[in-house]
C-alpha atoms as a PDB file:
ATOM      1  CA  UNK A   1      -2.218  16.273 -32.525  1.00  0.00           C
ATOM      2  CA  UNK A   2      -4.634  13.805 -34.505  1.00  0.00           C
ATOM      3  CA  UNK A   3      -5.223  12.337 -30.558  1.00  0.00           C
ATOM      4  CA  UNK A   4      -6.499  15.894 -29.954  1.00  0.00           C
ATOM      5  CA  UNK A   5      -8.359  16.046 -32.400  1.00  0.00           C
ATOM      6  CA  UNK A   6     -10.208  12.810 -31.772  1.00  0.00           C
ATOM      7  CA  UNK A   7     -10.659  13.233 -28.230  1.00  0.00           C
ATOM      8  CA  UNK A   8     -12.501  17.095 -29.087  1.00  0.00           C
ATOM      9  CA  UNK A   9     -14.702  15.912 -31.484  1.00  0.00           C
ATOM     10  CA  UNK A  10     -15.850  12.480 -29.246  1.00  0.00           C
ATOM     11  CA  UNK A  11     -16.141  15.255 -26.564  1.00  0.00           C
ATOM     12  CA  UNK A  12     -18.647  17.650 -28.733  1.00  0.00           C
ATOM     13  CA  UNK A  13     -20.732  14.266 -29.771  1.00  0.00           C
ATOM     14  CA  UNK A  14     -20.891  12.933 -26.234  1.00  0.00           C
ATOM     15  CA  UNK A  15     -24.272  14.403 -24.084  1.00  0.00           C
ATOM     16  CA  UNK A  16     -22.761  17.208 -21.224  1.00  0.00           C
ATOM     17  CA  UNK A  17     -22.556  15.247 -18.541  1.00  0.00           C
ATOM     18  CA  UNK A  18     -20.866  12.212 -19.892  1.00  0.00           C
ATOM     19  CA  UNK A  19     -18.083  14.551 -21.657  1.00  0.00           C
ATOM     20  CA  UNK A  20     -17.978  16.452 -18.272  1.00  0.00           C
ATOM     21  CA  UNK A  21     -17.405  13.473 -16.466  1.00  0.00           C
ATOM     22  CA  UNK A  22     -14.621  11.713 -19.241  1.00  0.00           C
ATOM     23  CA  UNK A  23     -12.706  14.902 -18.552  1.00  0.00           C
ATOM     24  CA  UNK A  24     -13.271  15.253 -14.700  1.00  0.00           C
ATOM     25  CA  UNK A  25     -11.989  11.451 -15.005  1.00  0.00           C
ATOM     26  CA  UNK A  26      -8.431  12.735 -17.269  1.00  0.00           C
ATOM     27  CA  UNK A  27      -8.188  15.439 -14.852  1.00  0.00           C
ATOM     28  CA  UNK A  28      -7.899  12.976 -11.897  1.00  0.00           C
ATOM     29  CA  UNK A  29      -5.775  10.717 -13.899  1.00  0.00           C
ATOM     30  CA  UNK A  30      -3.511  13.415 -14.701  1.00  0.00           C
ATOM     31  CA  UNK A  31      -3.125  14.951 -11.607  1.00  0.00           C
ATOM     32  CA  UNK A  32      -2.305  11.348 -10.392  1.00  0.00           C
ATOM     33  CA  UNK A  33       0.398  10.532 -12.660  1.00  0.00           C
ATOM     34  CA  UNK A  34       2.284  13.945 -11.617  1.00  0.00           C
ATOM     35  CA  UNK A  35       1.792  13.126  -7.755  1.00  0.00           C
ATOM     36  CA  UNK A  36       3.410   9.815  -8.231  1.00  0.00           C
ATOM     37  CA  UNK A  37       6.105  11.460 -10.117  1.00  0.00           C
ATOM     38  CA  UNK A  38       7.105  13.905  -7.105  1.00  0.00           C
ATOM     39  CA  UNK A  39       6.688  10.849  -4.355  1.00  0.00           C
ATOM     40  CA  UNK A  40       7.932   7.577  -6.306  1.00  0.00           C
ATOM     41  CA  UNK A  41      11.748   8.229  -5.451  1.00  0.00           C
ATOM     42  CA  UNK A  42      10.717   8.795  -1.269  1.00  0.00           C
ATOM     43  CA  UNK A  43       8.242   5.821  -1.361  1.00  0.00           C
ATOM     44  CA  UNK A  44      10.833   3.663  -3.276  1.00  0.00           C
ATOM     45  CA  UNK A  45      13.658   4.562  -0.328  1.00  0.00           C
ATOM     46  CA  UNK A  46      10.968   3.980   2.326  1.00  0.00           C
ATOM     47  CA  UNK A  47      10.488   0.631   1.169  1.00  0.00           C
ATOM     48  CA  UNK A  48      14.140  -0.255   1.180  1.00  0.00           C
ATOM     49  CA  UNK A  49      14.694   1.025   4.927  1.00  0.00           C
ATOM     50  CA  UNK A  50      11.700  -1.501   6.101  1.00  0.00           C
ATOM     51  CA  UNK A  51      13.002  -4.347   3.737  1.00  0.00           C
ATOM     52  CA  UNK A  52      16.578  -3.742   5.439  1.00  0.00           C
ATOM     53  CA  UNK A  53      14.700  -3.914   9.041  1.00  0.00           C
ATOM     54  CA  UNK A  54      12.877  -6.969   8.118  1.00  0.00           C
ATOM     55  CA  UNK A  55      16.134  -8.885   7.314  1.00  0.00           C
ATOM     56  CA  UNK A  56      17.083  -7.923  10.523  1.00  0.00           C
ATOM     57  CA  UNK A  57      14.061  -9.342  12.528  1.00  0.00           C
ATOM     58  CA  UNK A  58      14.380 -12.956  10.358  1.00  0.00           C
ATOM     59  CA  UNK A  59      17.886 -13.075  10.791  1.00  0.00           C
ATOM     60  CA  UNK A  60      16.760 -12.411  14.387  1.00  0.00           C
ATOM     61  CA  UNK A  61      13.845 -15.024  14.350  1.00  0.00           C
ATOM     62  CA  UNK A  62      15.969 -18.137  13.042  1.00  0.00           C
ATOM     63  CA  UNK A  63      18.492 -17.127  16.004  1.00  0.00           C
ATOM     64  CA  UNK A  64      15.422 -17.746  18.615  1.00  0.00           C
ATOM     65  CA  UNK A  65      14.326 -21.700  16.461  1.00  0.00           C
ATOM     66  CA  UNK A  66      18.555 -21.959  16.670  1.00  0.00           C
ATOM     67  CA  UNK A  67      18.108 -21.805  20.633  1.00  0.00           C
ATOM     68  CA  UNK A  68      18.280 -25.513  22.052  1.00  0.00           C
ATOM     69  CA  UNK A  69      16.189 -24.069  25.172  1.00  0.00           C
ATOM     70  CA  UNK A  70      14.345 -21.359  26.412  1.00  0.00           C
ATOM     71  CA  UNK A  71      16.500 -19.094  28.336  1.00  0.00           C
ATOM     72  CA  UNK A  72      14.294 -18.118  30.336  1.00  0.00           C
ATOM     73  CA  UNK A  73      13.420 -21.175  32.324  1.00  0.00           C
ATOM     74  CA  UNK A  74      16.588 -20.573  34.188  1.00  0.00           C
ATOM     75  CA  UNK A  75      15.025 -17.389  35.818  1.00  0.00           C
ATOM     76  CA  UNK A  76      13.679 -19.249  38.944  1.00  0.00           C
ATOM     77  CA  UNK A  77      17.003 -21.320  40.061  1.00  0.00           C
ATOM     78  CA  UNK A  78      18.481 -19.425  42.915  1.00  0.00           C
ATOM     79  CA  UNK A  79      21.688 -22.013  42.775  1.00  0.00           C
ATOM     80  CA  UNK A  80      24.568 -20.228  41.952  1.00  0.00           C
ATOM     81  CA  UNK A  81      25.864 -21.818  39.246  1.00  0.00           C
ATOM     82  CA  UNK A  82      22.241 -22.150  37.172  1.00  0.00           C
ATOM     83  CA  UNK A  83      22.103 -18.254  38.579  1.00  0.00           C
ATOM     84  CA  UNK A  84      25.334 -17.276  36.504  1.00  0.00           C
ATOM     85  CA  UNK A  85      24.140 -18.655  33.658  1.00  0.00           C
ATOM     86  CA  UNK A  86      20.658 -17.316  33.330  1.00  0.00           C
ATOM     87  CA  UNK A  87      22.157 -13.708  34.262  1.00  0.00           C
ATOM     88  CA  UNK A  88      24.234 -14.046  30.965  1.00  0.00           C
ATOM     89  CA  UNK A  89      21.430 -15.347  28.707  1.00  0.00           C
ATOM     90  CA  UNK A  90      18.282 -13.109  30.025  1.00  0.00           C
ATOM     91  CA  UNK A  91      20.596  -9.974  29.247  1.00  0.00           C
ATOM     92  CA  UNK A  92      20.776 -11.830  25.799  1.00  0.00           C
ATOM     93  CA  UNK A  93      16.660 -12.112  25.407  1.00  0.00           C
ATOM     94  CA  UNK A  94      16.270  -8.814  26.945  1.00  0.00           C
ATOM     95  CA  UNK A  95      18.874  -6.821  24.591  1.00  0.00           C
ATOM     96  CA  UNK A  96      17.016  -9.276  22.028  1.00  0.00           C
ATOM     97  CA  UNK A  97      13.680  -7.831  22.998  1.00  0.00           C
ATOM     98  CA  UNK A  98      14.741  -4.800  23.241  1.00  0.00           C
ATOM     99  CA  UNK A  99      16.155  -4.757  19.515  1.00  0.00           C
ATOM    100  CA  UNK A 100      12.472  -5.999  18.173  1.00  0.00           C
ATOM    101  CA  UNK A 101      11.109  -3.074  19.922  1.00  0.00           C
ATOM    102  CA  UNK A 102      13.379  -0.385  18.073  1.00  0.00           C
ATOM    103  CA  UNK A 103      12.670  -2.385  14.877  1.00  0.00           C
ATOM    104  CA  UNK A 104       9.282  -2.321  15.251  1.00  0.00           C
ATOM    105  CA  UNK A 105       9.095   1.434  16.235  1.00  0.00           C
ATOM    106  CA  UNK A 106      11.304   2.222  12.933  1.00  0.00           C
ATOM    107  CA  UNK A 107       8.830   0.739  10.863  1.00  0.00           C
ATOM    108  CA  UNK A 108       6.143   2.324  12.638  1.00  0.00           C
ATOM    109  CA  UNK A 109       7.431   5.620  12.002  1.00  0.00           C
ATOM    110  CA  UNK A 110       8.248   4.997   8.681  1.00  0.00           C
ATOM    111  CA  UNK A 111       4.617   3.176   8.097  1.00  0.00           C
ATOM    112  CA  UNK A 112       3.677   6.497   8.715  1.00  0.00           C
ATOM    113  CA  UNK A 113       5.812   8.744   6.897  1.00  0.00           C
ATOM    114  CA  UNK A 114       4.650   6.408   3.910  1.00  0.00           C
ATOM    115  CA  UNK A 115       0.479   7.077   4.613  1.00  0.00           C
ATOM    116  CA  UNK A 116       1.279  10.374   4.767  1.00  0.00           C
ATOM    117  CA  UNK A 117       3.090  10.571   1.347  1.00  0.00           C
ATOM    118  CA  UNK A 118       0.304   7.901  -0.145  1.00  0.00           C
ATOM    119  CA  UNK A 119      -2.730  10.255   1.104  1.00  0.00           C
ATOM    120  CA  UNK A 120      -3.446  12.347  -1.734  1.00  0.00           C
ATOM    121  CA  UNK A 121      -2.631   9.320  -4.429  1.00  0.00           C
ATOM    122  CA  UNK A 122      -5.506   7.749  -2.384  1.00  0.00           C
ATOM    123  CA  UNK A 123      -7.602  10.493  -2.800  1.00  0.00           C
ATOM    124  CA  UNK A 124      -6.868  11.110  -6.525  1.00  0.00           C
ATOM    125  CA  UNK A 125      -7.537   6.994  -6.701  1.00  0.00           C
ATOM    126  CA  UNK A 126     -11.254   7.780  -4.568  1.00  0.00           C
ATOM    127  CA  UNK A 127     -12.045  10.253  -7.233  1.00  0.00           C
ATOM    128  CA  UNK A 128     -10.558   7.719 -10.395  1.00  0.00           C
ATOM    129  CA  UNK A 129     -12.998   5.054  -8.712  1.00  0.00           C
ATOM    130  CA  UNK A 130     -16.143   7.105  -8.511  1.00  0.00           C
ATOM    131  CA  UNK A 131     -15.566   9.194 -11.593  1.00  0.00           C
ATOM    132  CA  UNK A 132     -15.194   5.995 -13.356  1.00  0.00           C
ATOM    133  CA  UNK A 133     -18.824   4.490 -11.751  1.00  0.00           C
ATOM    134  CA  UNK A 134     -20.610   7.346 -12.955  1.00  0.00           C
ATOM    135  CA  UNK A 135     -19.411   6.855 -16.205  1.00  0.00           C
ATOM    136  CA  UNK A 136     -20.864   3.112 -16.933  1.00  0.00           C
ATOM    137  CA  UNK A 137     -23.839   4.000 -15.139  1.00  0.00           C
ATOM    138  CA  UNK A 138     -24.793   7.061 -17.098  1.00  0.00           C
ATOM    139  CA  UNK A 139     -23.187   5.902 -20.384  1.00  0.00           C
ATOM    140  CA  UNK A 140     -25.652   2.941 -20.354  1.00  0.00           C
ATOM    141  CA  UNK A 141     -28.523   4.833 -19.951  1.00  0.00           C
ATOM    142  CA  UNK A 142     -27.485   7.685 -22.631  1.00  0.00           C
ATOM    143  CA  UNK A 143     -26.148   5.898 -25.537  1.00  0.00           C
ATOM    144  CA  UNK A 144     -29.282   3.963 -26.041  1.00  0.00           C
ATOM    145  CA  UNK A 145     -30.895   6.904 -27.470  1.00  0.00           C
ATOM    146  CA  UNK A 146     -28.022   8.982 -28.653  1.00  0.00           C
ATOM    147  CA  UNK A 147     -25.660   7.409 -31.685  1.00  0.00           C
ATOM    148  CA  UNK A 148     -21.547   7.960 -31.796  1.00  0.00           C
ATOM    149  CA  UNK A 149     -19.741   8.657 -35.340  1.00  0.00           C
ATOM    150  CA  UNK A 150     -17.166   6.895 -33.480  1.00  0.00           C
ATOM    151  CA  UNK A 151     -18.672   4.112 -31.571  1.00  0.00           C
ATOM    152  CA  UNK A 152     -15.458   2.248 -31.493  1.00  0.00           C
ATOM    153  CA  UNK A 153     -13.191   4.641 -29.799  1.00  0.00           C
ATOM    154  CA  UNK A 154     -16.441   5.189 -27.329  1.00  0.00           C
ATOM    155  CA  UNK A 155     -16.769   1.512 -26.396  1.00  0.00           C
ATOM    156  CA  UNK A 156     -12.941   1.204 -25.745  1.00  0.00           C
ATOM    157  CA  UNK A 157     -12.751   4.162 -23.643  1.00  0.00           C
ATOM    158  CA  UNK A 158     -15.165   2.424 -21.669  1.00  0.00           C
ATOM    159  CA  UNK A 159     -14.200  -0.759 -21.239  1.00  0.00           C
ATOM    160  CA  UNK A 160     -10.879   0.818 -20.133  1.00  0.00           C
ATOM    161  CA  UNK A 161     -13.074   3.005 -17.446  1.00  0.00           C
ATOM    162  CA  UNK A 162     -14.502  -0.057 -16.343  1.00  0.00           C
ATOM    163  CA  UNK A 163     -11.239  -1.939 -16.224  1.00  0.00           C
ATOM    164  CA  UNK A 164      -9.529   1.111 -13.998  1.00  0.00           C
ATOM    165  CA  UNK A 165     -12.721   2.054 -11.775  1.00  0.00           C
ATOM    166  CA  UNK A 166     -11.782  -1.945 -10.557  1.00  0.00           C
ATOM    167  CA  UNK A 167      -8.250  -1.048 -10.633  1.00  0.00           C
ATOM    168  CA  UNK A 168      -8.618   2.086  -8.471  1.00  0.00           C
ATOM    169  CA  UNK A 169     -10.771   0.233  -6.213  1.00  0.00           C
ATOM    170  CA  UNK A 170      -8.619  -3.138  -5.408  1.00  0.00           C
ATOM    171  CA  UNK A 171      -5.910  -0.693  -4.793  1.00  0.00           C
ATOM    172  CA  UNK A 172      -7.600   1.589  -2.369  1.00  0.00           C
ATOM    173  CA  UNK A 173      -8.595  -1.985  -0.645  1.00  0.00           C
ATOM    174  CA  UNK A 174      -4.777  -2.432  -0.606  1.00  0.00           C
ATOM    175  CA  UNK A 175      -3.946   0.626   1.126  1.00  0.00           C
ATOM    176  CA  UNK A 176      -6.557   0.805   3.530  1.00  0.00           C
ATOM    177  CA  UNK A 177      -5.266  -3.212   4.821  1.00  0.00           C
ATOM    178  CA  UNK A 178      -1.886  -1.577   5.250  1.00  0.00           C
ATOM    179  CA  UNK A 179      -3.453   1.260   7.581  1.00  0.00           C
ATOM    180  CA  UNK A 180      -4.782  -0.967   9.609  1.00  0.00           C
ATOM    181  CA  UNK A 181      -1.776  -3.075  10.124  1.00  0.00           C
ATOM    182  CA  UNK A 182      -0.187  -0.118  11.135  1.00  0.00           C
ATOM    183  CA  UNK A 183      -2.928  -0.324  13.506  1.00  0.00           C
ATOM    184  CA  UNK A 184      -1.703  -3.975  14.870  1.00  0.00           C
ATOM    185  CA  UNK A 185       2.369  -2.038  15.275  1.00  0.00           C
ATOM    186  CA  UNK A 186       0.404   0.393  18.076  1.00  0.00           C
ATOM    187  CA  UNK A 187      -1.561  -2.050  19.975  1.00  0.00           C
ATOM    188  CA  UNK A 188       1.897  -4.576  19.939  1.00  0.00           C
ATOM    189  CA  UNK A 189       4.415  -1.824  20.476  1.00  0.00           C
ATOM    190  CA  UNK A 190       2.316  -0.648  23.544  1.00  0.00           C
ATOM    191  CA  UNK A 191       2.563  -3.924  25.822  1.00  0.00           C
ATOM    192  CA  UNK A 192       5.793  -5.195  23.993  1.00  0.00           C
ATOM    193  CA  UNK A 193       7.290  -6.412  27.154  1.00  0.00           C
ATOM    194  CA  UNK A 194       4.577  -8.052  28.145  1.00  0.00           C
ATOM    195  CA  UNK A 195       3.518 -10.147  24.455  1.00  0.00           C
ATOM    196  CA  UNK A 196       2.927 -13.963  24.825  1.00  0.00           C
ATOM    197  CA  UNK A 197       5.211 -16.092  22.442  1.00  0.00           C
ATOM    198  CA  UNK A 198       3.166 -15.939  20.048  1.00  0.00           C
ATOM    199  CA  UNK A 199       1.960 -12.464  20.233  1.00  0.00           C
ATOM    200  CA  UNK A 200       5.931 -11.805  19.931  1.00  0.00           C
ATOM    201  CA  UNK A 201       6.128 -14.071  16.798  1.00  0.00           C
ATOM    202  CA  UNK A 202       3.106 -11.697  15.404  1.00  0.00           C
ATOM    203  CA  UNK A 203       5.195  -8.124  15.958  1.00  0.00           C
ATOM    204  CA  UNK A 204       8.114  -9.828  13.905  1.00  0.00           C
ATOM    205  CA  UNK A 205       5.541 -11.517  11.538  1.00  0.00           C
ATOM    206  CA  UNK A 206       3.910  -7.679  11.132  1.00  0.00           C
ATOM    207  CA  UNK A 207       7.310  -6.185  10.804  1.00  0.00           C
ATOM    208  CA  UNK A 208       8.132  -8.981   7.598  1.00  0.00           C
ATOM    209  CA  UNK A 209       4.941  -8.754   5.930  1.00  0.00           C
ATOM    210  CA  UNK A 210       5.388  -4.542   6.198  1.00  0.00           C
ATOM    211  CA  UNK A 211       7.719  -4.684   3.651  1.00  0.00           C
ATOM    212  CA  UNK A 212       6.135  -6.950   1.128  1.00  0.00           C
ATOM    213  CA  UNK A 213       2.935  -4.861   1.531  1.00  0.00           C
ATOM    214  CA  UNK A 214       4.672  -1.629   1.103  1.00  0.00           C
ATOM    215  CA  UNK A 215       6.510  -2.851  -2.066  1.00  0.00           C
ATOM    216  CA  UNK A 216       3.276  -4.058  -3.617  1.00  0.00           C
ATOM    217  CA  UNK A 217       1.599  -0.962  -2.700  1.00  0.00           C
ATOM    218  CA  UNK A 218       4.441   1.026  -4.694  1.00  0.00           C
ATOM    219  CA  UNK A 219       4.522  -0.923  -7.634  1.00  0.00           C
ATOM    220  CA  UNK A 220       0.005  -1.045  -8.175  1.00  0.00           C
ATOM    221  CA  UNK A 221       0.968   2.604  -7.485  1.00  0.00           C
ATOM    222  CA  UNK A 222       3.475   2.497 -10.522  1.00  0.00           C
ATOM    223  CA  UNK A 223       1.640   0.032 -12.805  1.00  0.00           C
ATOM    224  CA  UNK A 224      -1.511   2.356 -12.329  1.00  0.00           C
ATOM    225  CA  UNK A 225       0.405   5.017 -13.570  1.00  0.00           C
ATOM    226  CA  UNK A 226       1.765   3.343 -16.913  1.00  0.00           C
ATOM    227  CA  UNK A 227      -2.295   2.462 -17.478  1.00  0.00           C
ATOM    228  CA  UNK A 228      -3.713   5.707 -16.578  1.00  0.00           C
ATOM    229  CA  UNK A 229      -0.844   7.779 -19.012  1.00  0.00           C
ATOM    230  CA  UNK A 230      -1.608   4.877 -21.507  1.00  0.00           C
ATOM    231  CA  UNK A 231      -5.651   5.986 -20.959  1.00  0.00           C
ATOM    232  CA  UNK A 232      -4.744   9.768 -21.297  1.00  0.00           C
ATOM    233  CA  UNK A 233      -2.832   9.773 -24.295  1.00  0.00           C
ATOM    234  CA  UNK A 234      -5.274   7.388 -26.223  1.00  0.00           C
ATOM    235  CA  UNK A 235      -8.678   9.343 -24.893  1.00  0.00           C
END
């Protein structure tokens, strides 16, 4: 209640547009706290599924460096006995290849099951970001000629405006990195069969670093939310 009563009368003493804007800012906030509350479980499980798929494609990886040759130097030999063996090991690299390609199509699909559930945090995030902008631009430029009963509580709502405008903003950078490697899965899953070694290597790579980027996307996503309920409460 005594929050409540603070945050009123800092509202009345702030000029119009910078209490319009501290509460356009709380109503983002808000509304992104209660997003993350209906997504966090799905996110959380979507993460798991690609971290259980990229165990699969190192396990898969080390098997390849275990190989003392590449199998598929035998392809040429039309002698019968180098024949028979290379028919047993390209089925190998093929059912190998093949596996990759599911892999990397799960996480594909699930890359974008998780934009899709991410969108509107992004968007509340966009709004955070530029609410937060307007803020220490116009708060500058106001307070010199208006004085605050409660200067205090003004100068540590905006440092914490400052501090999550850059929060917002590194995370939105986050997000849009993971789009585009989403990106990379398309362009790779479309000439799988045909990938260089090292092109290869960079599907499994992709697939790997997918899961570290989607965890890390998931907790900012949490972490944000501790800050903004912390900014909410204490505004």
């Amino acid at each position: 209640m005594a929050l409540n009563t603070e945050r009123r009368r800092l509202s009345k003493e702030l000029p119009p547009n910078l209490s319009d804007l501290l509460n356009k800012l709380i109503i983002h906030a808000n509304a992104f706290i209660e997003q993350f509350d209906i997504r966090e479980k799905v996110l959380k499980q979507i993460v798991r599924e690609i971290e259980v798929i990229a165990t699969k494609v190192k396990e898969m990886q080390k098997e390849k460096l275990g190989r003392p040759w590449d199998l598929t130097l035998f392809v040429p030999f039309t002698e019968h006995w180098n024949f028979v063996a290379a028919e047993g090991d390209v089925a190998v690299v093929n059912v190998s290849k093949s596996q990759e390609k599911q892999y990397a199509e799960m996480v594909e699909k699930l890359g974008h099951k998780f934009n899709g559930i991410i969108e509107p945090l992004k968007n509340e995030l966009k709004e955070i970001k530029t609410t937060c902008e307007k803020l220490e631009q116009e708060s500058t430029e106001i307070l010199a000629a208006h004085s605050l009963s409660d200067m205090v509580q003004f100068q540590w709502i905006l440092s914490r405006v400052s501090y999550l405008g850059k929060r917002s903003g590194g995370i939105m950078d986050m997000i849009m990195i993971w789009i585009k490697k989403i990106g990379d899965f398309v362009r790779l899953i479309l000439s799988f069969f045909h990938l260089c070694d090292s092109e290869d290597k960079q599907l499994a790579d992709v697939i790997i670093q997918s899961a570290s980027q989607c965890r890390k996307i998931v907790l900012e996503l949490d972490m944000m939310k501790t800050e903004l309920t912390d900014f909410t409460k204490n505004t």
